[in-house]
C-alpha atoms as a PDB file:
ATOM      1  CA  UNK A   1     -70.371  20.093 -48.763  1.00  0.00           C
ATOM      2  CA  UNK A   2     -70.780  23.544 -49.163  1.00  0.00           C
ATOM      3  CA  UNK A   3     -73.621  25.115 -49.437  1.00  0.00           C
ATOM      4  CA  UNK A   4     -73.289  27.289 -52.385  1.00  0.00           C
ATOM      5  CA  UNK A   5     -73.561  23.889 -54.359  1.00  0.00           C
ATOM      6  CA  UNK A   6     -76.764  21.615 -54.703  1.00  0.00           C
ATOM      7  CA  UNK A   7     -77.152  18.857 -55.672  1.00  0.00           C
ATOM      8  CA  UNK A   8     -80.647  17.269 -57.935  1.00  0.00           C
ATOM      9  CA  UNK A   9     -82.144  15.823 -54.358  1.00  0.00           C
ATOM     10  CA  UNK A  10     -81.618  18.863 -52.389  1.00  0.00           C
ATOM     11  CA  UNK A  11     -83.509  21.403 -55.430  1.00  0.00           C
ATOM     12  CA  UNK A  12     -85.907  18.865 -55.478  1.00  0.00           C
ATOM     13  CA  UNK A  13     -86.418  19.574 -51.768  1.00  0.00           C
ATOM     14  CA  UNK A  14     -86.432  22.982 -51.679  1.00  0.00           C
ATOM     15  CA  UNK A  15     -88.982  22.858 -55.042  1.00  0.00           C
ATOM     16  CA  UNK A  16     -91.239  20.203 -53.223  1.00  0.00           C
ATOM     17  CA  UNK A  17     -91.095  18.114 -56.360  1.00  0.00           C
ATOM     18  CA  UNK A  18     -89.187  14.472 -56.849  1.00  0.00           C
ATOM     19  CA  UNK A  19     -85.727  14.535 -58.004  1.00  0.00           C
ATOM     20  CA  UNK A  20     -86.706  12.522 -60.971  1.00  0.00           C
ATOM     21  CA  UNK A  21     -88.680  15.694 -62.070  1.00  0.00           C
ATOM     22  CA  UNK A  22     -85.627  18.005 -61.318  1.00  0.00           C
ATOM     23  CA  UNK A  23     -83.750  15.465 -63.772  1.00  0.00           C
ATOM     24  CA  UNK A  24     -86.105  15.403 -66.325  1.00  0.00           C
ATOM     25  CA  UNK A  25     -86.061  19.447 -66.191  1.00  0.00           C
ATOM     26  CA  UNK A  26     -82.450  19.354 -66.529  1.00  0.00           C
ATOM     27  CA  UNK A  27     -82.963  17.162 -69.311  1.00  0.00           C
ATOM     28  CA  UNK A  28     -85.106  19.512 -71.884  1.00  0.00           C
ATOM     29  CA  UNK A  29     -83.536  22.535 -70.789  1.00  0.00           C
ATOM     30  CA  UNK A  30     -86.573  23.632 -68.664  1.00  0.00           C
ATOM     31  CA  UNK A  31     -84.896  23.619 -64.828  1.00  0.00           C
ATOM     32  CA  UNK A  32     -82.305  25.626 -63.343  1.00  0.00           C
ATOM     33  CA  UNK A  33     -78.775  26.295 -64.741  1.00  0.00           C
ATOM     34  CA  UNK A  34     -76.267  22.933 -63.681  1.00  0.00           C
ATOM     35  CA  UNK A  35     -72.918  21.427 -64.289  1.00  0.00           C
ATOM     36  CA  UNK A  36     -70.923  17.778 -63.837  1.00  0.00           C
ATOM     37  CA  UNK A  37     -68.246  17.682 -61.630  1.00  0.00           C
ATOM     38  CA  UNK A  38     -67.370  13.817 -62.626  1.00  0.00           C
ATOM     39  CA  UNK A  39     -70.562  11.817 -62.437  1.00  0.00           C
ATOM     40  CA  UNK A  40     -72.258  14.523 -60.203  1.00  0.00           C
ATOM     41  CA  UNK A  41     -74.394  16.808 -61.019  1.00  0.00           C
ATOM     42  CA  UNK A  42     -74.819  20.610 -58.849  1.00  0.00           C
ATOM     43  CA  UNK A  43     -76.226  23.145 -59.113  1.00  0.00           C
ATOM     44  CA  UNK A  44     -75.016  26.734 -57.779  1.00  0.00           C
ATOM     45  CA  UNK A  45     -77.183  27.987 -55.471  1.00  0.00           C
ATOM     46  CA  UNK A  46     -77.393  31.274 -56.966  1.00  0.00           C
ATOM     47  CA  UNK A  47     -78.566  30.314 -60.223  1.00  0.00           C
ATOM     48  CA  UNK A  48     -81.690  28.308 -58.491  1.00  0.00           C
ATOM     49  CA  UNK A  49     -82.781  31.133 -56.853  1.00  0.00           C
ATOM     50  CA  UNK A  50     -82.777  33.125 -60.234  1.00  0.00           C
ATOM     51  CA  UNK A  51     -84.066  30.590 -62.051  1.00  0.00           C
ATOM     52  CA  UNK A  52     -87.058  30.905 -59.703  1.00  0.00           C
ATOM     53  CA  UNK A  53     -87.394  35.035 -59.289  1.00  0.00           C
ATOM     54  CA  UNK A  54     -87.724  34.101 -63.323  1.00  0.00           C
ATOM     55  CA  UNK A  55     -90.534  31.856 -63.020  1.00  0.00           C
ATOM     56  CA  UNK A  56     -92.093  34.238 -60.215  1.00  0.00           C
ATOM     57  CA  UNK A  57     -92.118  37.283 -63.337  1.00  0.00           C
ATOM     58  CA  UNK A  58     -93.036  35.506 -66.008  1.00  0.00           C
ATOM     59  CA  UNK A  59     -96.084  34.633 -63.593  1.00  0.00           C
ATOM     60  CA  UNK A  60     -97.062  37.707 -62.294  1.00  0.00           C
ATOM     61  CA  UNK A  61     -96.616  39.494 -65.816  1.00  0.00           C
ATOM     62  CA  UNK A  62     -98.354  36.880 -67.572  1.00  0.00           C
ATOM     63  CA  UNK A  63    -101.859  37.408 -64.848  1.00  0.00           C
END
């Protein structure tokens, strides 16, 4: 596959977290931008690692 694509198990790795978590995240808007393609679920790779710079501001300007 390539690897500008994730899919829920492999963000899950890379966040140390379970995929159901990932899912749920996905599920009330909180996680990482993703798409279907058919039943499949990915994620770009690009938009993780935004998603988490994000998180990493909103931390450092909220301390």
């Amino acid at each position: 596959m390539n690897n500008r694509y994730m899919t829920t198990a492999e963000v899950a790795e890379l966040l140390r977290t379970s995929p159901e978590t990932v899912r749920y995240w996905r599920h009330v808007g909180k996680g990482p931008g993703s798409f279907r393609v058919g039943r499949k679920v990915l994620y770009e790779r690009n938009d993780v690692e935004s998603w988490l710079r994000d998180l990493r501001a909103a931390e450092v300007r909220a301390a």
